[in-house]
N, C-alpha and C. Protein backbone atom coordinates (compact mmCIF):
# COMPACT_ATOMS: atom_id res chain seq x y z
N UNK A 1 -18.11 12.71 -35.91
CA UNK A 1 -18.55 12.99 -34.57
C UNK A 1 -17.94 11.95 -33.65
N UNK A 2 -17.58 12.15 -32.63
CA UNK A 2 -17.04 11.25 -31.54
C UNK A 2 -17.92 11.73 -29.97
N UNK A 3 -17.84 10.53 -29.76
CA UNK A 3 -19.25 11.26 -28.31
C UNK A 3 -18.40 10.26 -27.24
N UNK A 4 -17.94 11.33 -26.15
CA UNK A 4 -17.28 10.90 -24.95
C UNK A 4 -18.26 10.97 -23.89
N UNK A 5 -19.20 9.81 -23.58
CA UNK A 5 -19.66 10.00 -22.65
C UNK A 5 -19.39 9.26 -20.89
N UNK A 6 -19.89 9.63 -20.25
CA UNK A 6 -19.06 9.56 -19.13
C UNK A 6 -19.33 10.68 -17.83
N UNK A 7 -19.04 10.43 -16.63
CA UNK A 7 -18.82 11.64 -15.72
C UNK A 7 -17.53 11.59 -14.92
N UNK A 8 -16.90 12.88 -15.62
CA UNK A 8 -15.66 12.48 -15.67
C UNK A 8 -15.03 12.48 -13.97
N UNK A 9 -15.96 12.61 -12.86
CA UNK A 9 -15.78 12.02 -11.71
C UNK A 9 -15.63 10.86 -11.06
N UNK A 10 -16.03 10.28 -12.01
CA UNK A 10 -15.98 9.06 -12.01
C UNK A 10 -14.97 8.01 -12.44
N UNK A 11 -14.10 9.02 -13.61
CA UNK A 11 -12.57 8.74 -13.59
C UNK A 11 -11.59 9.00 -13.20
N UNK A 12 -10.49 7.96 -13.10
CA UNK A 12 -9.24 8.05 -11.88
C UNK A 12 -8.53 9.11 -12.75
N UNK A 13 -7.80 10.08 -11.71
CA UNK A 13 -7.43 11.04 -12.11
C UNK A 13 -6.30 10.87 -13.11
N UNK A 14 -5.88 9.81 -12.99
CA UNK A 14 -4.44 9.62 -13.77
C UNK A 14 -4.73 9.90 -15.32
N UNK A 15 -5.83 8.88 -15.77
CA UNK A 15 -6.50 9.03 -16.86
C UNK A 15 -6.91 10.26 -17.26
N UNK A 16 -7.90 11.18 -16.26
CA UNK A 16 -8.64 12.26 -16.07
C UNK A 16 -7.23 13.34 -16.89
N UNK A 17 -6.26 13.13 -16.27
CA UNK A 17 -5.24 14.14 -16.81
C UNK A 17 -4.73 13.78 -18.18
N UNK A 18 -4.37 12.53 -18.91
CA UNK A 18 -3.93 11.99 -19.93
C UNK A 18 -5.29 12.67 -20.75
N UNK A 19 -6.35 12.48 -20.72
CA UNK A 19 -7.34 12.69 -21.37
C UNK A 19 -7.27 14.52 -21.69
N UNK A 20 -6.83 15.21 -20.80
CA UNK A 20 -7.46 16.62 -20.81
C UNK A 20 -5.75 17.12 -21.49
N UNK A 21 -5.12 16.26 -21.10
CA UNK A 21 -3.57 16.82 -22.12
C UNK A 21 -3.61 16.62 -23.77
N UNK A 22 -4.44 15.81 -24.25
CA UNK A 22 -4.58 15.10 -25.32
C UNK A 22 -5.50 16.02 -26.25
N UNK A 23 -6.60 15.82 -25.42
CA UNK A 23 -7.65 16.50 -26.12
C UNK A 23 -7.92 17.92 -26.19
N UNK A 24 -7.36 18.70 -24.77
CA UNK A 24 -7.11 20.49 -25.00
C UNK A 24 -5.84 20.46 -25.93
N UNK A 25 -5.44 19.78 -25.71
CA UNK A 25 -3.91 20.70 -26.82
C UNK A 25 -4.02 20.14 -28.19
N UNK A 26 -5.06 19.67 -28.63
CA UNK A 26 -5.24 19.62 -30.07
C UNK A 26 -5.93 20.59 -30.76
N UNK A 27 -5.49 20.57 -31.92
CA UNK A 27 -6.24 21.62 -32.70
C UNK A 27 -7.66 21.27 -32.49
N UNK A 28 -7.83 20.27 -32.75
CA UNK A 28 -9.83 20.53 -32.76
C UNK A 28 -10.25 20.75 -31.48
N UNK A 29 -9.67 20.80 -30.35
CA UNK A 29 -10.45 21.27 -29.31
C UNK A 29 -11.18 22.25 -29.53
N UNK A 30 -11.26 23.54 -30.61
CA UNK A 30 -11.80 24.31 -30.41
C UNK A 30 -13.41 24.31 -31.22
N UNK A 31 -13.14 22.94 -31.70
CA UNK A 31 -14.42 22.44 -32.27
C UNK A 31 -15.43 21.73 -30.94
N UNK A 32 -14.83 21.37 -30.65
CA UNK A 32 -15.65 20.27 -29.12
C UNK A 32 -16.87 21.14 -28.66
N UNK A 33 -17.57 20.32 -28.35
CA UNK A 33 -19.12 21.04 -28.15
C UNK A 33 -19.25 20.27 -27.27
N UNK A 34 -19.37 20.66 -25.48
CA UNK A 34 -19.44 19.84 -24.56
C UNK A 34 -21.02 19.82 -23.87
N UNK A 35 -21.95 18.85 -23.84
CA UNK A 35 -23.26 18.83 -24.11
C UNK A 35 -23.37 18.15 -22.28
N UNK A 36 -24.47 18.32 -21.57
CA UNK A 36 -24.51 17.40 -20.49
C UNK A 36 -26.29 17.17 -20.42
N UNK A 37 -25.61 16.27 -19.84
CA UNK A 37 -27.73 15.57 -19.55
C UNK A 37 -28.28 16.55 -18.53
N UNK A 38 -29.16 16.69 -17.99
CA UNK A 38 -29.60 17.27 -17.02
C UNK A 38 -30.79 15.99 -16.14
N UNK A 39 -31.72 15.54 -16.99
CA UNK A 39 -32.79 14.78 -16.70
C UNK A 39 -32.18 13.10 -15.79
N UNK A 40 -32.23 12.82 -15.07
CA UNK A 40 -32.18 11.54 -14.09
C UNK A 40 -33.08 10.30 -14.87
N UNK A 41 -33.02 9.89 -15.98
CA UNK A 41 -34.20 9.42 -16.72
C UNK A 41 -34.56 8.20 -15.84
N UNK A 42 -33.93 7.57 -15.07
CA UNK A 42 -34.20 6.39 -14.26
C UNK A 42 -35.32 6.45 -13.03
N UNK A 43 -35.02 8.04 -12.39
CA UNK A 43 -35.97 8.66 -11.86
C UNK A 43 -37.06 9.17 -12.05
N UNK A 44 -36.88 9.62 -13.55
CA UNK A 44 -37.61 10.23 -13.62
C UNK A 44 -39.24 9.46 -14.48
N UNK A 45 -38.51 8.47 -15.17
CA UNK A 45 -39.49 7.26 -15.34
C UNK A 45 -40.17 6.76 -14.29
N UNK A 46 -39.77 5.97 -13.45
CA UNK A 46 -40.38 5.33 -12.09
C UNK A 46 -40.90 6.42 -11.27
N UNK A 47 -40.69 8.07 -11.09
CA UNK A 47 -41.66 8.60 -10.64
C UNK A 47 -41.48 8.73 -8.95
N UNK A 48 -40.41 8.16 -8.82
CA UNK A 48 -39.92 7.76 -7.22
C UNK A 48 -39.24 9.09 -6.83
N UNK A 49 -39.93 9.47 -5.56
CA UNK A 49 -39.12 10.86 -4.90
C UNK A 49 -38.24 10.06 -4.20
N UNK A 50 -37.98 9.29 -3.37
CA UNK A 50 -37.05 8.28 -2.54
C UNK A 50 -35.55 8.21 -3.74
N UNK A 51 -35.75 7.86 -4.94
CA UNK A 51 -34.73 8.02 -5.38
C UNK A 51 -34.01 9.56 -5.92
N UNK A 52 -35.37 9.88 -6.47
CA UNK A 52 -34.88 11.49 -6.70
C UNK A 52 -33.93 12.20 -5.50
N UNK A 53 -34.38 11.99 -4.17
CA UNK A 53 -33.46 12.58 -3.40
C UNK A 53 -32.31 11.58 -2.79
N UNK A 54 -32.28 10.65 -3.22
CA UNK A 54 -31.10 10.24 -3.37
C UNK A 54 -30.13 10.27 -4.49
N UNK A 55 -30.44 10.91 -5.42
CA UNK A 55 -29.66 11.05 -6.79
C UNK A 55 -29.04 12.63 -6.56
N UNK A 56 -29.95 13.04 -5.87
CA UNK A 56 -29.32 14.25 -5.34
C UNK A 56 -28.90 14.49 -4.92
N UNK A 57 -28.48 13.65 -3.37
CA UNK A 57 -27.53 13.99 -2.46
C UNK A 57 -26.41 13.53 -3.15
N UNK A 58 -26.40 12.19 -3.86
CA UNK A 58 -25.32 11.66 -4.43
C UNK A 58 -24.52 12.92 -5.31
N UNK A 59 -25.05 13.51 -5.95
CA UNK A 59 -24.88 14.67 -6.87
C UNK A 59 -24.16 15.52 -5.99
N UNK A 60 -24.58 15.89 -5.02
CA UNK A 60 -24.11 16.98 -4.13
C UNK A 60 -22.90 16.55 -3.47
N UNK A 61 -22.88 15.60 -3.13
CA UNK A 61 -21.73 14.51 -2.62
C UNK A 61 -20.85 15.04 -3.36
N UNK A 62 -20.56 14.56 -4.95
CA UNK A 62 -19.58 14.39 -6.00
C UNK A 62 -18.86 16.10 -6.34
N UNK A 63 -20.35 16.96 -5.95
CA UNK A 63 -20.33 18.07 -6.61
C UNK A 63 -19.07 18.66 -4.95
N UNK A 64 -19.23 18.18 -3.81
CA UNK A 64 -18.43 18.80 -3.18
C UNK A 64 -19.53 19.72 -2.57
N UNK A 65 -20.45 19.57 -2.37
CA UNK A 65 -21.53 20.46 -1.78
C UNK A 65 -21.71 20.08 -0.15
N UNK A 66 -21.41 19.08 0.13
CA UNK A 66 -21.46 18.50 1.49
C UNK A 66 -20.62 18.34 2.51
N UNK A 67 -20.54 19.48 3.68
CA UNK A 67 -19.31 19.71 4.57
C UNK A 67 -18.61 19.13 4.75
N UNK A 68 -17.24 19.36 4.70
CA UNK A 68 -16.43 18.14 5.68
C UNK A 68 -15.64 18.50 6.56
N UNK A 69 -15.72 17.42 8.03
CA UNK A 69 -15.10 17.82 9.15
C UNK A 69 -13.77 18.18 9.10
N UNK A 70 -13.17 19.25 9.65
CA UNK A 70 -12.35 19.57 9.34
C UNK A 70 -11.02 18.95 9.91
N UNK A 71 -11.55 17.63 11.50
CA UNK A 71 -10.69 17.46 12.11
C UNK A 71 -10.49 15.69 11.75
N UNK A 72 -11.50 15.40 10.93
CA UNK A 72 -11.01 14.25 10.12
C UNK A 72 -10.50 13.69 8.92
N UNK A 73 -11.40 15.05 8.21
CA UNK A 73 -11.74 15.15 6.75
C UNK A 73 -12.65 14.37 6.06
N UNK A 74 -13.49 14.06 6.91
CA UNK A 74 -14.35 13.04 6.28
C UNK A 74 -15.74 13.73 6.64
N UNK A 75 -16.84 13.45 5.43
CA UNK A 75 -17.98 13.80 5.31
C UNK A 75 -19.32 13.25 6.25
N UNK A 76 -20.45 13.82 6.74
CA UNK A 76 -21.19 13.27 7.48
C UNK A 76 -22.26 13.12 6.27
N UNK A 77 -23.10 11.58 6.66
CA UNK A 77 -23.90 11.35 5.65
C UNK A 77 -24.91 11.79 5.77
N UNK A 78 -26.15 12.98 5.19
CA UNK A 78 -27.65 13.22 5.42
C UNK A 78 -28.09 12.08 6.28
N UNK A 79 -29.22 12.55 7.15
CA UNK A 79 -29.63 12.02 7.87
C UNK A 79 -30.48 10.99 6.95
N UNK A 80 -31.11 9.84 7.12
CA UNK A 80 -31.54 8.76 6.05
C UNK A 80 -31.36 8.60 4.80
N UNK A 81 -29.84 8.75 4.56
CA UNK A 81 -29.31 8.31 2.95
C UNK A 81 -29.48 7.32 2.93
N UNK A 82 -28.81 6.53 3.80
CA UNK A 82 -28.29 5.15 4.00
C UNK A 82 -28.22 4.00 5.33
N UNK A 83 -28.34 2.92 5.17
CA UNK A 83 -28.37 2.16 6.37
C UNK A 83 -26.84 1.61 6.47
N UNK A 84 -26.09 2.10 7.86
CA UNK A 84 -25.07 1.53 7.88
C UNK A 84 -25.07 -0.02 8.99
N UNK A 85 -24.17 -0.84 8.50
CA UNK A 85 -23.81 -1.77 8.93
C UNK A 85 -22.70 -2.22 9.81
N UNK A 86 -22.37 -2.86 10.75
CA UNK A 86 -21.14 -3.22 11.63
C UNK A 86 -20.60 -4.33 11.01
N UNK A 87 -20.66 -5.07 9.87
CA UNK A 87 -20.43 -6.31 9.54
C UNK A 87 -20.78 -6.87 7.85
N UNK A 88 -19.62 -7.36 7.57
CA UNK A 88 -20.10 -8.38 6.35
C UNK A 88 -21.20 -9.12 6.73
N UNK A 89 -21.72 -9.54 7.56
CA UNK A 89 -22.92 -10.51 8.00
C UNK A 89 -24.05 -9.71 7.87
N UNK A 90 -24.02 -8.90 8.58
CA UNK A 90 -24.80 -7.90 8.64
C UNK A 90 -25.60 -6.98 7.29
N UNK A 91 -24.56 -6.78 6.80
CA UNK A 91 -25.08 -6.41 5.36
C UNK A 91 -25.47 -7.58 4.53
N UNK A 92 -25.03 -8.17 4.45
CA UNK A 92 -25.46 -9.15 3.58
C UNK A 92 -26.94 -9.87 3.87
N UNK A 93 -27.26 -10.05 5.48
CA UNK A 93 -28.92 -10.24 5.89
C UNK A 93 -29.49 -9.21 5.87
N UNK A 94 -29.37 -7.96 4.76
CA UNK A 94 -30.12 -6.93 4.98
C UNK A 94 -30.11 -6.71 3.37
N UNK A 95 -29.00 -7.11 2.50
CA UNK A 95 -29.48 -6.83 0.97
C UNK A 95 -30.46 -8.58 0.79
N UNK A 96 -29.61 -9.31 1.66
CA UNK A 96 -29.97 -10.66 0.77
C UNK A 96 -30.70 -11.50 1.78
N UNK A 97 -31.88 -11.03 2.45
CA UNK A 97 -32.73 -11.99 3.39
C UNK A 97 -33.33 -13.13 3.04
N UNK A 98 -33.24 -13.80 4.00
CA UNK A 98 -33.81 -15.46 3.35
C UNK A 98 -33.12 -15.96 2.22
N UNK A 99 -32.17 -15.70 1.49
CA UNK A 99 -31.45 -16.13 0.38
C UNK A 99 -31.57 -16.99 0.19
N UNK A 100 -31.29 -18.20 1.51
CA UNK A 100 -31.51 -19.63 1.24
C UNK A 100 -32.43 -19.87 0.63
N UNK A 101 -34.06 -19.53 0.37
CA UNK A 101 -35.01 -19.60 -0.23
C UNK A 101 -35.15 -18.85 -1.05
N UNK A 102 -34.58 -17.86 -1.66
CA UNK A 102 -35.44 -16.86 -2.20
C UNK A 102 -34.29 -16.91 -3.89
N UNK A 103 -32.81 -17.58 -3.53
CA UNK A 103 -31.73 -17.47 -4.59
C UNK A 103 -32.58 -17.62 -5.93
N UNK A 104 -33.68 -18.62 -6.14
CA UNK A 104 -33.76 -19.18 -7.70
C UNK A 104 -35.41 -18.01 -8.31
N UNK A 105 -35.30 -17.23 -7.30
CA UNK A 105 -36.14 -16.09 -7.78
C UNK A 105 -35.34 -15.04 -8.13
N UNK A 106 -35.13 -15.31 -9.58
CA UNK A 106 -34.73 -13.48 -10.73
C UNK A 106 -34.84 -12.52 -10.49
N UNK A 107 -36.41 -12.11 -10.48
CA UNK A 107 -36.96 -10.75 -9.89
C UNK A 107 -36.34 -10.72 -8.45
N UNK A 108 -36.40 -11.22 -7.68
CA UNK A 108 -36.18 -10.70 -6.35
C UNK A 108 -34.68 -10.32 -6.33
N UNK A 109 -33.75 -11.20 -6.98
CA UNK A 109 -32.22 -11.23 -6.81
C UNK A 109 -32.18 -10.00 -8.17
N UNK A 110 -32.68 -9.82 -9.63
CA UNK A 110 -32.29 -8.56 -9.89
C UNK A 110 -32.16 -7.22 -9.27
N UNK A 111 -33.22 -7.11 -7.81
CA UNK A 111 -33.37 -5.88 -7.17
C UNK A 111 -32.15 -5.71 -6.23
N UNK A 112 -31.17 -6.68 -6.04
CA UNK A 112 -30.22 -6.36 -5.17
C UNK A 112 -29.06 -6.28 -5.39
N UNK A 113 -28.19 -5.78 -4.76
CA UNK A 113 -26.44 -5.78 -5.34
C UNK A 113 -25.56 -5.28 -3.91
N UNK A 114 -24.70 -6.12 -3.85
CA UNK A 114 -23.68 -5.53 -3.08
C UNK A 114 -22.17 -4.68 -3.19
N UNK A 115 -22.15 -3.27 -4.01
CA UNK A 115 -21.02 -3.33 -4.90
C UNK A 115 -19.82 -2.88 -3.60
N UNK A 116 -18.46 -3.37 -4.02
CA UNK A 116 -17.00 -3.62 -3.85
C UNK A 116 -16.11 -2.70 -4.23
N UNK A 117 -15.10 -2.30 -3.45
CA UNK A 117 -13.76 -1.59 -3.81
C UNK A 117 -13.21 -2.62 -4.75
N UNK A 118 -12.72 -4.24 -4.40
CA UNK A 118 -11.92 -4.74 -5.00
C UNK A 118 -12.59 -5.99 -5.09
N UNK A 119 -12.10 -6.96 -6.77
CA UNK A 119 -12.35 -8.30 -6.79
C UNK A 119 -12.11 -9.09 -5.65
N UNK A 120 -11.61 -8.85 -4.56
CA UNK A 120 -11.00 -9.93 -3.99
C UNK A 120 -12.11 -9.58 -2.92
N UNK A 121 -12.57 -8.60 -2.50
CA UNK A 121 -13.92 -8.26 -1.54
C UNK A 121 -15.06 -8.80 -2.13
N UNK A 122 -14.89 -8.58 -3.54
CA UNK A 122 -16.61 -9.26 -4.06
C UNK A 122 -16.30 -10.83 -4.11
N UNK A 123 -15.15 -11.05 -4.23
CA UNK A 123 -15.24 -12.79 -4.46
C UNK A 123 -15.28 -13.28 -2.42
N UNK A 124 -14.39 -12.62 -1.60
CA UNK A 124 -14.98 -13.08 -0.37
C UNK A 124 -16.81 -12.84 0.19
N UNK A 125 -17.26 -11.70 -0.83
CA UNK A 125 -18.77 -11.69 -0.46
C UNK A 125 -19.46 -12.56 -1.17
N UNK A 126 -19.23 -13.10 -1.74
CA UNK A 126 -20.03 -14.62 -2.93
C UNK A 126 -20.01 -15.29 -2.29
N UNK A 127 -18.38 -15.96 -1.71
CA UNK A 127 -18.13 -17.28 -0.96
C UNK A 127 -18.81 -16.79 0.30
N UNK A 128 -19.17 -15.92 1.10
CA UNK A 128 -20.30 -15.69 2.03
C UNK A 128 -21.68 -16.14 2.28
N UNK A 129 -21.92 -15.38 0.91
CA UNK A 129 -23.25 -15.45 0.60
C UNK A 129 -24.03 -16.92 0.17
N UNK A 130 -22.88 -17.51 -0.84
CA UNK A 130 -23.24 -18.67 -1.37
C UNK A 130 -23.43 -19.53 -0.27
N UNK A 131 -22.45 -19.94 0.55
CA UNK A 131 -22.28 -20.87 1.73
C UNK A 131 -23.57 -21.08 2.49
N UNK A 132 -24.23 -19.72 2.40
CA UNK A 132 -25.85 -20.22 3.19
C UNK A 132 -27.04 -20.44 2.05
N UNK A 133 -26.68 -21.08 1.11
CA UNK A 133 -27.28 -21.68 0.44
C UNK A 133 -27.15 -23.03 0.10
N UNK A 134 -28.09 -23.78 0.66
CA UNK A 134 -28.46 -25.49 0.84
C UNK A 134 -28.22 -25.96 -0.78
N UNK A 135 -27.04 -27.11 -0.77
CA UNK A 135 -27.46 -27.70 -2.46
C UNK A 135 -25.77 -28.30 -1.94
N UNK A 136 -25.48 -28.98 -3.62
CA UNK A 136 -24.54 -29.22 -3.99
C UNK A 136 -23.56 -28.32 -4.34
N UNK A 137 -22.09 -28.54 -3.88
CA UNK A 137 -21.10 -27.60 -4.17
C UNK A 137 -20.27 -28.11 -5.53
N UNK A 138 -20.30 -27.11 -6.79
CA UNK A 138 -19.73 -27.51 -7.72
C UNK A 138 -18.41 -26.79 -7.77
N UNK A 139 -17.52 -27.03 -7.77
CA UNK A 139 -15.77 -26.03 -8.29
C UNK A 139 -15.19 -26.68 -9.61
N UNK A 140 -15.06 -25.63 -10.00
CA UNK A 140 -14.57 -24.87 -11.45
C UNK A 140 -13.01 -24.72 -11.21
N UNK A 141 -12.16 -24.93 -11.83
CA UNK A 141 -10.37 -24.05 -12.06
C UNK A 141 -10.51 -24.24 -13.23
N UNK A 142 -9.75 -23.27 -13.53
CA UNK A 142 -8.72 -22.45 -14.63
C UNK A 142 -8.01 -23.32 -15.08
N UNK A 143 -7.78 -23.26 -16.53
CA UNK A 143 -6.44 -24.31 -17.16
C UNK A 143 -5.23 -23.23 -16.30
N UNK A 144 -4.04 -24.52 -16.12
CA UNK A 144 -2.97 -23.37 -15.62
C UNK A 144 -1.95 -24.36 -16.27
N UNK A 145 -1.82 -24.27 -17.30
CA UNK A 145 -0.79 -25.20 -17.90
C UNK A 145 -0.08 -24.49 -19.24
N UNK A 146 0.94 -24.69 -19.39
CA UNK A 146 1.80 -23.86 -20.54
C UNK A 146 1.94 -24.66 -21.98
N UNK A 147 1.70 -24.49 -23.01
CA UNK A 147 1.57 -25.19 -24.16
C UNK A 147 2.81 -25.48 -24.91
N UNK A 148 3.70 -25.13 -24.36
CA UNK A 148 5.63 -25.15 -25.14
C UNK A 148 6.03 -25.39 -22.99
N UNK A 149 6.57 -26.64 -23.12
CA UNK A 149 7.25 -27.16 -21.88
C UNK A 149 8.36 -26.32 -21.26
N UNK A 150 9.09 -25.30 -22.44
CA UNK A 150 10.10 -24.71 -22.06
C UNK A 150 9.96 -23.45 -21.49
N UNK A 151 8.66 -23.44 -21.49
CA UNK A 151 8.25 -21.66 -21.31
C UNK A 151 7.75 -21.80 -19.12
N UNK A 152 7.86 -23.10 -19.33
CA UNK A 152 7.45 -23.62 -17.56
C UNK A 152 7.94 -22.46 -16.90
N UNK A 153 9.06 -22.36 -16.95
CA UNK A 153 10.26 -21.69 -16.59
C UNK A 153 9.46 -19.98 -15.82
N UNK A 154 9.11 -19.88 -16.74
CA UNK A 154 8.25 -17.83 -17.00
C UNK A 154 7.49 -18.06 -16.44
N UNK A 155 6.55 -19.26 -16.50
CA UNK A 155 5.05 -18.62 -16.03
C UNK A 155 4.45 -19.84 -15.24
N UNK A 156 5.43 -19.59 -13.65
CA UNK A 156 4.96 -20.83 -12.93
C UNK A 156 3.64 -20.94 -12.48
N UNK A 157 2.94 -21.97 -12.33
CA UNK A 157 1.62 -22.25 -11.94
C UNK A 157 0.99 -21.04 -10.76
N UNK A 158 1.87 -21.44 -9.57
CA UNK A 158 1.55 -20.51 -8.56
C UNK A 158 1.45 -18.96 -9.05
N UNK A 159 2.14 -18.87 -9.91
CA UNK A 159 1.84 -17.15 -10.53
C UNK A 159 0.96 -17.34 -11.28
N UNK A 160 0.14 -18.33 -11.98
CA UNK A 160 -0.69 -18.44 -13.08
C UNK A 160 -2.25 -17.98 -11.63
N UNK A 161 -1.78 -19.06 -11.15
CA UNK A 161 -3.73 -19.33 -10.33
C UNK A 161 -3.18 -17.60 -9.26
N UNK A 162 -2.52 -16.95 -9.10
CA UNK A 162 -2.85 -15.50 -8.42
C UNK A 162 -3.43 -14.59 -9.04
N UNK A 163 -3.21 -14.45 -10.72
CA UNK A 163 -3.49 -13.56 -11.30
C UNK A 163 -5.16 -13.61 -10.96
N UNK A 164 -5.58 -12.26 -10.69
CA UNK A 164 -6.96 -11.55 -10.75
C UNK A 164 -7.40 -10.76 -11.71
N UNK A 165 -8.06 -11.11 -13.07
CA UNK A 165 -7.77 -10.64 -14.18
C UNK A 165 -8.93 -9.52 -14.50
N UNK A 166 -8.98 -8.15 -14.58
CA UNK A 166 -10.28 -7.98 -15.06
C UNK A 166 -11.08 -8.49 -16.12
N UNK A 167 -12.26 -8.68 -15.77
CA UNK A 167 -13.03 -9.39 -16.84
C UNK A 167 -12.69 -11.01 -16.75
N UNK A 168 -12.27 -11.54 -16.15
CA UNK A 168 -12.31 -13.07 -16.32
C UNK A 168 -12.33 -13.39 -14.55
N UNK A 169 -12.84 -14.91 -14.23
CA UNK A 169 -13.21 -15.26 -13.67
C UNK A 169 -11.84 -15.20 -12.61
N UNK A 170 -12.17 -15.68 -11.48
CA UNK A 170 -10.89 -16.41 -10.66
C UNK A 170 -10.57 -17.58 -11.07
N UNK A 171 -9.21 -17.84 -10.39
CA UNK A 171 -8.60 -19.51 -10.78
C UNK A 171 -9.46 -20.31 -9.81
N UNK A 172 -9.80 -20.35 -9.35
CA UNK A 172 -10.85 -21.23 -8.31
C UNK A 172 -12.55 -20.58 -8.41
N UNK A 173 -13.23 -21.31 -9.00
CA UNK A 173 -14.58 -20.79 -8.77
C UNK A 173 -15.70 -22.00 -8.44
C-alpha cells in the first residue's frame, strides 16, 4: 500500500504534472483507489461555527466557486473572512499585541502566526517583531569557511552567507 496524501492544490503545478505523468501511465494505475476525507476534524472537534465557515469559504476559494472580476481578475473576499491591513506594522499589532509583554507566554504565542510567500518576508517579519521586544540582543552566524584551502576558489564567502536554504537557518540570526 502506498498512501499519497495531500491536496493536490496545494501543489505547484510543475510537480502536479510530473506526478500525474508517472503515476497514470503506469500499469498499476488501474489499481489506485483514490479515497478523500470529507470531515474538517479540527472543526469539527472544537465545535466552532466561526471556523467551520471559514474552512468553507477557503474550500470554495480553492474549489473556484468564488467570482472573479473580470476586469482585474482578481477575487472579492466574503464579507468578514478576514481583517485586512495597510502595513507590516499594522498586522503585526493585530496578530501580536503587547508582545513586549506577552513574548514568554506559550499559550498566548502558540495561538498566533504570521504566514509568508518567502523566507526573506518571514525573516524581515521576525527582525520586526523581535526589535519591540525589551532584553539583550544575541547574534548567531553560520560557519562560512571551506575545509580544503583550495576549494576557496568555488565557494566564496559572500556566496556562502546569501544562500537561503530550506530548512536551515539564515547566515545571520
Amino acid at each position: 500500500m502506498i498512501l499519497l496524501p495531500g491536496d493536490f492544490r496545494q501543489t505547484l503545478p510543475v510537480i502536479a504534472d510530473e506526478i500525474n505523468a508517472c503515476l497514470k501511465t503506469s500499469n498499476l494505475w488501474k489499481y489506485v483507489k483514490n479515497l478523500k476525507l470529507t470531515t474538517n476534524m479540527r472543526m469539527a472537534l472544537q465545535n466552532d461555527i466561526s471556523a467551520e465557515v471559514f474552512s468553507k469559504t477557503l474550500l470554495d476559494i480553492g474549489n473556484g466557486k468564488i467570482p472573479v472580476d473580470s476586469s482585474t481578475g482578481l477575487i472579492s473576499f466574503p464579507t468578514n473572512f478576514c481583517q485586512f491591513t495597510t502595513s507590516k506594522e499594522e498586522l503585526i499589532s493585530k496578530v501580536f499585541p503587547n508582545i513586549d509583554t506577552n513574548y514568554k507566554n506559550h499559550a498566548w504565542l502558540s495561538e498566533r502566526a504570521i504566514l509568508a510567500a518567502t523566507n526573506k518576508d518571514v525573516n524581515d517579519l521576525n527582525i520586526k517583531i523581535q526589535s519591540q521586544i525589551n532584553g539583550q540582543i544575541h547574534s548567531f552566524k553560520s560557519i562560512d569557511s571551506i575545509i580544503d584551502p583550495n576549494e576557496v576558489v568555488n565557494y566564496p564567502t559572500e556566496f556562502l552567507n546569501l544562500l537561503d536554504l530550506l530548512g536551515l537557518p539564515p547566515h545571520y540570526l
